[in-house]
Protein backbone atom coordinates (compact mmCIF):
# COMPACT_ATOMS: atom_id res chain seq x y z
CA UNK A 1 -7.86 61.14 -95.67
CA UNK A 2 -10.12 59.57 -92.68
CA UNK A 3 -9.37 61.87 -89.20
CA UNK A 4 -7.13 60.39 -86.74
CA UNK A 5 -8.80 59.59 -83.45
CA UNK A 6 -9.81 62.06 -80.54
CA UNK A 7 -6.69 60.67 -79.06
CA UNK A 8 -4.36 60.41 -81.77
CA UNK A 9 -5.02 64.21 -82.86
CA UNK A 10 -4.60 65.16 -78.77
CA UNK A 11 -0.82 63.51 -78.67
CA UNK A 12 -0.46 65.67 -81.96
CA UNK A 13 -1.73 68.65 -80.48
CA UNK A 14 -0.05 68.39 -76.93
CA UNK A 15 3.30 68.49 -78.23
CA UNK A 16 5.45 71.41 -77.58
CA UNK A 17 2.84 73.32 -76.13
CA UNK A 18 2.54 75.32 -72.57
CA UNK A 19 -0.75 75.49 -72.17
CA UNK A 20 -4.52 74.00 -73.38
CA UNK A 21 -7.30 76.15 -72.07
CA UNK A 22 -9.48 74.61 -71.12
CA UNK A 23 -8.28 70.78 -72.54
CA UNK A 24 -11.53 69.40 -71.75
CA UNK A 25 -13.18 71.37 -74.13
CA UNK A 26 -10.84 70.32 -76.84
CA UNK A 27 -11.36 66.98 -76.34
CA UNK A 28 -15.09 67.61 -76.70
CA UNK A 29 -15.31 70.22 -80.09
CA UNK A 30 -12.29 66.84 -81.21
CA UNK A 31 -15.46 64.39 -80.53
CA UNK A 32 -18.00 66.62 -82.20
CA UNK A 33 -15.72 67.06 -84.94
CA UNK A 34 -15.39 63.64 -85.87
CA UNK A 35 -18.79 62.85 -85.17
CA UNK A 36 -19.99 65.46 -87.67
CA UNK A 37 -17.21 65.25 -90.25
CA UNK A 38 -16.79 69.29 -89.46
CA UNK A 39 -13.17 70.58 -89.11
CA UNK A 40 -12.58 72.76 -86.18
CA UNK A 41 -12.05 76.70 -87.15
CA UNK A 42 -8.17 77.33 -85.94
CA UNK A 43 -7.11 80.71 -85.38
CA UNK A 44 -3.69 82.19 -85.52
CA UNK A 45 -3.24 86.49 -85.80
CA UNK A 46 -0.23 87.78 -87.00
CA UNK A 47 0.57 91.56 -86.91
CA UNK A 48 2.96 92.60 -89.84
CA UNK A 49 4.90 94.73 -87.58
CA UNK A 50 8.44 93.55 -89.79
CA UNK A 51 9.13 91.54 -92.47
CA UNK A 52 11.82 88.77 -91.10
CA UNK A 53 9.95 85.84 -89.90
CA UNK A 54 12.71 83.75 -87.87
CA UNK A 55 12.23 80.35 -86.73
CA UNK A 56 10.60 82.01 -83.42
CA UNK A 57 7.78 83.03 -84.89
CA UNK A 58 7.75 79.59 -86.73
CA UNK A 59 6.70 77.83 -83.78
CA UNK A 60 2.79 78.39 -83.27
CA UNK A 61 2.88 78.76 -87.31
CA UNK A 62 3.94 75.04 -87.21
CA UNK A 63 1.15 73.67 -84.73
CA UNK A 64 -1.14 75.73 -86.92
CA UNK A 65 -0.28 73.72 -90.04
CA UNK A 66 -0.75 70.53 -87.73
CA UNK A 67 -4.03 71.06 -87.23
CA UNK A 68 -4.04 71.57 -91.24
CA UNK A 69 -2.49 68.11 -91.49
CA UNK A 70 -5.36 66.62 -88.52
CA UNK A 71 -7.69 67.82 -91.13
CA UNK A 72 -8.79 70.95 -89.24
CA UNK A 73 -9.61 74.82 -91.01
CA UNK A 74 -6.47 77.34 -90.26
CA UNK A 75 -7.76 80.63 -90.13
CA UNK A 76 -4.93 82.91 -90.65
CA UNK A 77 -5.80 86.90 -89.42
CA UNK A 78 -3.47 89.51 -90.87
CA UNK A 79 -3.69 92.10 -88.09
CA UNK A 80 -3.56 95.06 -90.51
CA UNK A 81 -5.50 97.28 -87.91
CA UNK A 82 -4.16 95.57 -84.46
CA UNK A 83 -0.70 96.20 -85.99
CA UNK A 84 -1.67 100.03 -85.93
CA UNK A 85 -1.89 99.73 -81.91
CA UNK A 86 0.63 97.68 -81.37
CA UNK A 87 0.86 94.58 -78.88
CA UNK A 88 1.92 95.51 -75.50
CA UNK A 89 2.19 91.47 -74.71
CA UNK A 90 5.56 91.07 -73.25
CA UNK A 91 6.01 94.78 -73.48
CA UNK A 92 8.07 97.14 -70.85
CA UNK A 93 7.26 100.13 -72.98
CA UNK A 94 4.51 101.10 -75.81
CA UNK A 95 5.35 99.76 -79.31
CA UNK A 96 6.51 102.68 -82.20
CA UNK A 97 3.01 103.13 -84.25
CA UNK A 98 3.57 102.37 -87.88
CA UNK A 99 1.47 103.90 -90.61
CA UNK A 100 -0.89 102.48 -92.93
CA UNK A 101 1.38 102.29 -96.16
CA UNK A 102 4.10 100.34 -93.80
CA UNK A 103 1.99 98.02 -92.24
CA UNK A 104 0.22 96.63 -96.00
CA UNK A 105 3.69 96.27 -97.27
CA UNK A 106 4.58 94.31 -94.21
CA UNK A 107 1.50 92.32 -95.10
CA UNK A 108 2.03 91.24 -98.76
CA UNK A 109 5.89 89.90 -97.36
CA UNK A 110 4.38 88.46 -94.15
CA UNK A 111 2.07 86.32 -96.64
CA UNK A 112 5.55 85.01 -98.82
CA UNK A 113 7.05 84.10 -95.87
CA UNK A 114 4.21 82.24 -93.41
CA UNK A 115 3.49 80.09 -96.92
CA UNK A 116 7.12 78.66 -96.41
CA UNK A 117 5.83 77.18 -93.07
CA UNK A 118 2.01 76.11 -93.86
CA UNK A 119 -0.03 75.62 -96.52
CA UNK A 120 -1.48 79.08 -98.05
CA UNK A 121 -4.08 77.67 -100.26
CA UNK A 122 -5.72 75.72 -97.69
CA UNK A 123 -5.58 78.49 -95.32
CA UNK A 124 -8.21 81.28 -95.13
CA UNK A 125 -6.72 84.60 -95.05
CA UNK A 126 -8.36 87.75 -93.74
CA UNK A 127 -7.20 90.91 -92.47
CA UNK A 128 -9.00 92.69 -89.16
CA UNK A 129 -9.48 95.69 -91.16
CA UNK A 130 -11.88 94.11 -92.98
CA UNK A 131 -14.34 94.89 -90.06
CA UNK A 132 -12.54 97.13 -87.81
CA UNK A 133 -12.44 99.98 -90.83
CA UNK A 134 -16.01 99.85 -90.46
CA UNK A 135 -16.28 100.51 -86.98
CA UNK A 136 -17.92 103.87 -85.85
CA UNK A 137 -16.94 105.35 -82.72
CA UNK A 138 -20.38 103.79 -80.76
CA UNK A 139 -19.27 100.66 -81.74
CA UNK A 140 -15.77 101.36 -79.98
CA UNK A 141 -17.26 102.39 -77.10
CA UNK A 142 -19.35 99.29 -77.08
CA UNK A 143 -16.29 96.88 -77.79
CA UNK A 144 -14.58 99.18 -74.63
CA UNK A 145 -17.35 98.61 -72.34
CA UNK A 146 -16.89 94.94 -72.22
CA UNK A 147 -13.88 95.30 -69.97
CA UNK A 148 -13.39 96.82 -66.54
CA UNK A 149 -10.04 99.14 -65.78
CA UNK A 150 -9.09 96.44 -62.96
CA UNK A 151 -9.28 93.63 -65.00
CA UNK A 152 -6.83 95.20 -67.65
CA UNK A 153 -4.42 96.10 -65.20
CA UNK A 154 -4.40 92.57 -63.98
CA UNK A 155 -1.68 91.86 -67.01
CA UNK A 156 1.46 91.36 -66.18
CA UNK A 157 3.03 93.53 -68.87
CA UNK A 158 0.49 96.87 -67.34
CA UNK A 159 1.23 96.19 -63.96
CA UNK A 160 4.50 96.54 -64.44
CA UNK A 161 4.36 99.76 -66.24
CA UNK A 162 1.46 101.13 -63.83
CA UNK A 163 3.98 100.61 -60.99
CA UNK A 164 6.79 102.16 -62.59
CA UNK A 165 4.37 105.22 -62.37
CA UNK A 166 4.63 108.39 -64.99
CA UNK A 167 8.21 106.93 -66.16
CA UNK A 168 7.06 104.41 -67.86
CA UNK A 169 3.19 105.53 -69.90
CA UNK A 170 0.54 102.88 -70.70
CA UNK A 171 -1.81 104.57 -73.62
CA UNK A 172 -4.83 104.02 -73.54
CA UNK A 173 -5.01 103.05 -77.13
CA UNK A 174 -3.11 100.06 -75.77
CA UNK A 175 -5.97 98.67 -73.75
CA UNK A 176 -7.68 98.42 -77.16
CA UNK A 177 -5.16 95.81 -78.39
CA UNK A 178 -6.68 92.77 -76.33
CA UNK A 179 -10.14 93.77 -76.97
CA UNK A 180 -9.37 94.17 -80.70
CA UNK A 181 -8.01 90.58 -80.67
CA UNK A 182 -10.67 89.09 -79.03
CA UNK A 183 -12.70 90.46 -81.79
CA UNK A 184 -11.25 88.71 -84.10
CA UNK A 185 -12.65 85.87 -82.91
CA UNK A 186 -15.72 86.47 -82.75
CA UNK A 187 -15.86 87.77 -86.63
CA UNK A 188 -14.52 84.41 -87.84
CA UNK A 189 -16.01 81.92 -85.19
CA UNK A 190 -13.25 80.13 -83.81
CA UNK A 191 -12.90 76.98 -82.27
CA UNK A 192 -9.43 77.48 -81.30
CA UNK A 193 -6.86 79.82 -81.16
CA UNK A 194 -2.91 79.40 -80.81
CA UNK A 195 -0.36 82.43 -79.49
CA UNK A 196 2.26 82.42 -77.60
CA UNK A 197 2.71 82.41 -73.80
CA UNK A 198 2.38 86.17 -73.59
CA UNK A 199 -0.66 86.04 -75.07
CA UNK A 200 -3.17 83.90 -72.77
CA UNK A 201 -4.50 87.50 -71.57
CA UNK A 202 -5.82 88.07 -75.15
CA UNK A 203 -6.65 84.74 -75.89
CA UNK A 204 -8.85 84.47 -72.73
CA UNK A 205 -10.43 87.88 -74.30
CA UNK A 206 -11.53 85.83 -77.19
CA UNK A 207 -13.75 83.54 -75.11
CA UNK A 208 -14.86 86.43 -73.28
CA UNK A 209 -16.36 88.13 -76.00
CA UNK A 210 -17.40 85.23 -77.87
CA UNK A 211 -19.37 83.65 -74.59
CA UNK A 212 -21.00 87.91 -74.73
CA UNK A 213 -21.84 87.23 -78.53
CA UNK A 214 -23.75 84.31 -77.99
CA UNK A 215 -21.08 81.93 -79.64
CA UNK A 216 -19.24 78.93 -78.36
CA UNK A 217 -16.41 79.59 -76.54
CA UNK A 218 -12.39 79.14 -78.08
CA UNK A 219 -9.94 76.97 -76.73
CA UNK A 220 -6.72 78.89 -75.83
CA UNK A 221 -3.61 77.17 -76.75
CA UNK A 222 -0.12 78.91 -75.97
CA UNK A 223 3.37 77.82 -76.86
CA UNK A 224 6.56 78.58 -75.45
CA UNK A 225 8.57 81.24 -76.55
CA UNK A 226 11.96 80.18 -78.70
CA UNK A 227 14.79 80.88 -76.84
CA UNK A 228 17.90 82.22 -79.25
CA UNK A 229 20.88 81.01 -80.26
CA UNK A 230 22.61 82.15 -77.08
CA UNK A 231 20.40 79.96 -75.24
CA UNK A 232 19.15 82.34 -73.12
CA UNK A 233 17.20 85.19 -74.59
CA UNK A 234 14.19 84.61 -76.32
CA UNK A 235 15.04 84.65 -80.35
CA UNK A 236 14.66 88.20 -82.12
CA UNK A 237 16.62 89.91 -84.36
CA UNK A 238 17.26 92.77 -82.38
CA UNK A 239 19.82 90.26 -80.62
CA UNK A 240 21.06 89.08 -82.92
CA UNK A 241 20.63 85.38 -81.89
CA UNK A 242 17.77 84.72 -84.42
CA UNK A 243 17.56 82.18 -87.93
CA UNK A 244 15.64 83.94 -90.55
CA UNK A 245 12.93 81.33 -92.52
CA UNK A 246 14.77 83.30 -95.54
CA UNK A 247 18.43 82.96 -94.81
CA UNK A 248 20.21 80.53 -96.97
CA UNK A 249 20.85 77.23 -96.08
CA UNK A 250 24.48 77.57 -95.27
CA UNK A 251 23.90 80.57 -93.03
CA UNK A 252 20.90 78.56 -91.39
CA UNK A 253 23.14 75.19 -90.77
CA UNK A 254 26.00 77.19 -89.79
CA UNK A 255 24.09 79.05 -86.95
CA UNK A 256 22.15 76.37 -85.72
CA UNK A 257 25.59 74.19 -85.50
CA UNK A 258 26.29 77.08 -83.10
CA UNK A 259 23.76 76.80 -80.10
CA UNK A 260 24.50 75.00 -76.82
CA UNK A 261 23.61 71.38 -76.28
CA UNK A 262 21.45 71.95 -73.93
CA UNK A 263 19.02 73.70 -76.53
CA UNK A 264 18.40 70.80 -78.61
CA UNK A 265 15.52 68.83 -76.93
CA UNK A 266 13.24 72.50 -76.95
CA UNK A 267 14.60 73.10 -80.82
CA UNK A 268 13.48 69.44 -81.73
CA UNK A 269 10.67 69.58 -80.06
CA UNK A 270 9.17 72.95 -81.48
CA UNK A 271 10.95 73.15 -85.02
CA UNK A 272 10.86 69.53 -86.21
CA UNK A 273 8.67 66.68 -86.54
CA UNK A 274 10.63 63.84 -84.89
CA UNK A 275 8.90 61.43 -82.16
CA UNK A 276 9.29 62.21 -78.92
CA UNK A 277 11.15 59.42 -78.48
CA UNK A 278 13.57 59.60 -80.91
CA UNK A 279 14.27 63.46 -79.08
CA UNK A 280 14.60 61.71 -76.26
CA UNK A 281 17.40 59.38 -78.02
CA UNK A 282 18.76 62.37 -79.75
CA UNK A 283 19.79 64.72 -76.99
CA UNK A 284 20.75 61.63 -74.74
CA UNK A 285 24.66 62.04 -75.16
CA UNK A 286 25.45 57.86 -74.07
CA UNK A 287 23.10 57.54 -77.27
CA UNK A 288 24.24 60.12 -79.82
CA UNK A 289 26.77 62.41 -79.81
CA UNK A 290 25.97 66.28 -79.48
CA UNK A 291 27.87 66.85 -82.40
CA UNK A 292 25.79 64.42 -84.61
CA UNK A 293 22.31 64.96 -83.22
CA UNK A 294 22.87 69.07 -83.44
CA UNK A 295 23.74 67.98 -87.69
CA UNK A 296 20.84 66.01 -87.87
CA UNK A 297 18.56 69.23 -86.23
CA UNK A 298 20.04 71.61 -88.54
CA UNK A 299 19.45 69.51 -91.53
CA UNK A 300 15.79 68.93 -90.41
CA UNK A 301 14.93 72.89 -90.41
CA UNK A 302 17.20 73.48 -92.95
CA UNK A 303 15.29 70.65 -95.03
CA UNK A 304 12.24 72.31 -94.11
CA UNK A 305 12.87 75.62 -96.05
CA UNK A 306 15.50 74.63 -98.80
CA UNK A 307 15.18 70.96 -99.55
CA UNK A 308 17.35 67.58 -98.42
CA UNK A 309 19.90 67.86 -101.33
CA UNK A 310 20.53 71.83 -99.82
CA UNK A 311 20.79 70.40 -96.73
CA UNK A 312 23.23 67.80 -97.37
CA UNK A 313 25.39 70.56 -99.11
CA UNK A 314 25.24 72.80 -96.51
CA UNK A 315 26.84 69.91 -93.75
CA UNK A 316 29.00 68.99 -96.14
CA UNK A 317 30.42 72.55 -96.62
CA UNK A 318 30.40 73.15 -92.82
CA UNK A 319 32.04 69.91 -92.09
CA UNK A 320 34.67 71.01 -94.53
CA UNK A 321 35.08 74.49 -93.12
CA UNK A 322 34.67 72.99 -89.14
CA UNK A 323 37.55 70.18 -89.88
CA UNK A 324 39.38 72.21 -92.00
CA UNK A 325 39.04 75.81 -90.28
CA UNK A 326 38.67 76.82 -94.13
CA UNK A 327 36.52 80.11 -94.77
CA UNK A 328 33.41 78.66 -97.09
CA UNK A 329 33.33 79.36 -100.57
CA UNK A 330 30.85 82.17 -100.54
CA UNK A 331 32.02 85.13 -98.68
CA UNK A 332 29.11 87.92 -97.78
CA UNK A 333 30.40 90.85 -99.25
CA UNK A 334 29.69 94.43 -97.50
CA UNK A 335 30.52 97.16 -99.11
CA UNK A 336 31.43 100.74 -97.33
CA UNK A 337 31.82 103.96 -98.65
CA UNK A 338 35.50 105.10 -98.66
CA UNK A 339 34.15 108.50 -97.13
CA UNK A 340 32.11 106.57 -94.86
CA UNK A 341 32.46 108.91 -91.41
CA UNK A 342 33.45 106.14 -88.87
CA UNK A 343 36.56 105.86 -91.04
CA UNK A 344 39.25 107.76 -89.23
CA UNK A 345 42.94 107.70 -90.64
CA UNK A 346 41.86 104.33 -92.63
CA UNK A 347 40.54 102.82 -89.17
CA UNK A 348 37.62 101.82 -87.57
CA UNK A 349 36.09 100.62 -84.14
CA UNK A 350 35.67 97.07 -84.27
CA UNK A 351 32.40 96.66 -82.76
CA UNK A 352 30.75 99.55 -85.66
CA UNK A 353 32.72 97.33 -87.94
CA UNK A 354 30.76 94.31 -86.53
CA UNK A 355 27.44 96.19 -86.73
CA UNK A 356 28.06 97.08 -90.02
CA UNK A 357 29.15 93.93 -91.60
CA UNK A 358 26.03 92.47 -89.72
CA UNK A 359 27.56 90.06 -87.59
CA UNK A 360 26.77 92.17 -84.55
CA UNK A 361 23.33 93.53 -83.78
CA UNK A 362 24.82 96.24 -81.71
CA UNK A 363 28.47 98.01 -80.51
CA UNK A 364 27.73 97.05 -77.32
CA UNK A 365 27.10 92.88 -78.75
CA UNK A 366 30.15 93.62 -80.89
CA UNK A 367 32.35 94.56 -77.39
CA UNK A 368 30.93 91.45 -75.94
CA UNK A 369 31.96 89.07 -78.47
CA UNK A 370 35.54 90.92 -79.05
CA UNK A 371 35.89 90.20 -75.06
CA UNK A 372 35.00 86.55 -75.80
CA UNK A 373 37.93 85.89 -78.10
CA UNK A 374 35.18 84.80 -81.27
CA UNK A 375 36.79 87.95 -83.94
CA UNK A 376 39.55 87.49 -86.13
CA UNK A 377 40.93 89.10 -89.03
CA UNK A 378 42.53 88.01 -92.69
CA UNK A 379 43.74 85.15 -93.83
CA UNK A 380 45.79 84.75 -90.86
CA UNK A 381 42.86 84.99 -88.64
CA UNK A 382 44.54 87.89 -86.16
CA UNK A 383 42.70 87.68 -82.97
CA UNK A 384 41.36 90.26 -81.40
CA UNK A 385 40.55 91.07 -77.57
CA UNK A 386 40.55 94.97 -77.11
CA UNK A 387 36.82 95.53 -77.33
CA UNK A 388 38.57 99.44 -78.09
CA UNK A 389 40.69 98.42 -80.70
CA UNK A 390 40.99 100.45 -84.21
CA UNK A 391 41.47 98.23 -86.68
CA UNK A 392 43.20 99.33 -90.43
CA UNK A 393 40.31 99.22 -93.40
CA UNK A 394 41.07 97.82 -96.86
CA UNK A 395 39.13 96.53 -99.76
CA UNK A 396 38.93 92.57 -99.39
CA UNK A 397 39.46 92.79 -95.68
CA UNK A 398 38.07 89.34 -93.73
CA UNK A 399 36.03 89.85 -90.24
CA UNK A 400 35.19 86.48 -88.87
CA UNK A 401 32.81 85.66 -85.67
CA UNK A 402 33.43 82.26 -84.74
CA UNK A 403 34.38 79.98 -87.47
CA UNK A 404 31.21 80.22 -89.10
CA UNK A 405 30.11 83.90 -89.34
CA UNK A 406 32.47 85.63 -91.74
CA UNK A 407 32.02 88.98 -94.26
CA UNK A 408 34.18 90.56 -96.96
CA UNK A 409 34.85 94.29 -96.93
CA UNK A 410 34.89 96.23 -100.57
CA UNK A 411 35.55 99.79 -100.65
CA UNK A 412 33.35 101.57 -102.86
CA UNK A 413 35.12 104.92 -103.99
């Protein structure tokens, strides 16, 4: 397939993004590129920290297999040895180290899941270990020395932790991390590199060291971070307002039939392939209503990962619950041990019961949505609104949050 134009691949490029550093440069390694017939090397890192990919971490995955579709090289680095510092990007406090066994496990399901989003066999795979295991302490020191103390401490993430003083540590293994990525690209010569907007600090690293190596500097492209399905925080499964790549396709449409309007235009924009302006005539409500353009977003991503016909099954079975206020067809079951310690005289807290269904991330999430009015119980759909309340345990029991987010309780003797 002939290359689009310069200018065709830049409108690709542009969208959705927060930042091209510098663009001018693009534009020029996009001339060379099609002058020479040579694909432009594009970097993305990943650091198999965990093993749910959400539709967060989707979204510089996604302009990565753009540039696959432009004709361009993906470069995909497994951090296997970053992942062992730890990314302080973003960070308020140092990340929990992981061992070696944890993080290669995290690796192989990493690999499964990033191959739902681009395409694996035209992607070339490498992990950091690859060269950083052969690293001897001189060549640390070396890598260190190409860095001054104040220019670290210009990050945002730092100098917030350096003037929280002793409360709040910075290790110095830390200061490694952005080094150690900027590394990377000088090992596998890249043209570009995507993160997102956290990361500029590390990406900038990359042309620093590359410019010290004698090579060509990368362009730095960053992408906003996905905000959640509260609409506020930024998506991650610690709160609970994430979609997992894995989920099934009625738990994906159900939860993205649950975020606010006014999310819509930033979920299009980063998580489907629609023209700007048919966005723009999406999210317009004198156009389309909310309603229908919010179905026609879900069944886009949930297209994506399971297919149209398992799209079109899941609206049709959350139309039918939404009209009908039935529960769906398939119930999550969770089972609990009828010993299990936070049963007391056949009762539990609500909020551990919503943590331990799963439809709260947390007692203190579970409180919040109990004060919201979203939990009912049985058939009968009791409402509850005493974030306090002990509620009566039996096998078969229905907890609901929302309409949409429902589990089954079977006591396991």
């Amino acid at each position: 397939m002939a290359m689009l134009s310069v200018e065709e691949q830049l409108a690709v490029i542009r969208r959705g993004v927060e930042q091209i550093v510098p663009e001018a440069e693009l534009r020029q390694k996009l001339e060379r590129s099609l002058r020479t017939g040579k694909p432009l090397r594009v970097k993305y890192g990943i650091d198999p920290t965990g093993i749910d990919v959400h539709l967060g971490h989707t979204v510089p995955l996604r302009k990565l297999r753009q540039f696959q579709e432009l004709g361009h090289q993906a470069v995909l680095i497994i951090g296997n040895y970053t992942a062992l510092v730890g990314d302080p990007s973003g960070r308020d406090q140092t990340r929990a180290r992981l061992s070696v066994e944890q993080v290669e496990r995290n690796a192989r399901d990493y690999l499964e899941q990033v191959a739902k989003v681009i395409d694996i066999r035209r992607t070339e795979v490498t992990r950091n270990g690859d060269w950083f295991s052969r690293f001897t302490f001189l060549d640390v020191l070396n890598l260190a020395g190409k860095i001054t103390v104040q220019r670290m401490l210009e990050r945002d993430d730092f100098t917030k932790r350096f003037k929280a003083e002793p409360s709040v540590p910075i290790y110095l293994h830390e200061c490694l991390y952005p080094l150690m990525q900027g590394y990377d690209s000088v090992e596998v010569r890249a043209d570009v590199e995507l993160g997102g907007s956290e990361q500029l600090f590390n990406l900038m690293m990359g042309r620093h060291l590359q410019s010290d190596a004698g090579q060509e500097p990368q362009v730095c492209i960053t992408l906003p971070i996905l905000r959640g399905l509260d609409g506020q925080r930024r998506m991650g499964k610690s709160l609970g307002n994430y979609v997992g790549i894995g989920e099934p396709a009625n738990q994906q449409f159900g939860k993205i039939m649950s975020i606010p309007d006014d999310l819509m235009r930033e979920w299009f924009e980063l998580l489907t392939d629609r023209s700007p302006e048919e966005i723009t005539r999406l999210v317009d409500p004198n156009q389309t209503h909310p309603r229908q353009a919010k179905e026609l977003l879900a069944k886009d991503i949930v297209g994506f990962y399971h297919g149209q016909a398992a799209a079109e099954a899941a609206a049709e079975e959350f139309r039918r619950v939404f009209a009908q206020k039935q529960d769906p067809d398939q119930i999550p079951e969770v089972e609990l041990a009828g010993n299990d310690p936070d049963i007391k005289q056949g009762r539990m807290w609500i909020a551990r019961l919503l943590v331990k269904t799963g439809l709260a991330p947390s007692t203190s999430e579970g409180q919040r949505l109990v004060k919201g009015g979203g939990v009912t119980l049985g058939p009968e759909r009791m409402k509850l609104t005493d974030p306090k309340a002990e509620v009566p345990i039996s096998d078969g029991l229905l907890v609901r949050v929302g309409s949409r987010r429902i589990a089954r309780i079977r006591i396991r003797s």
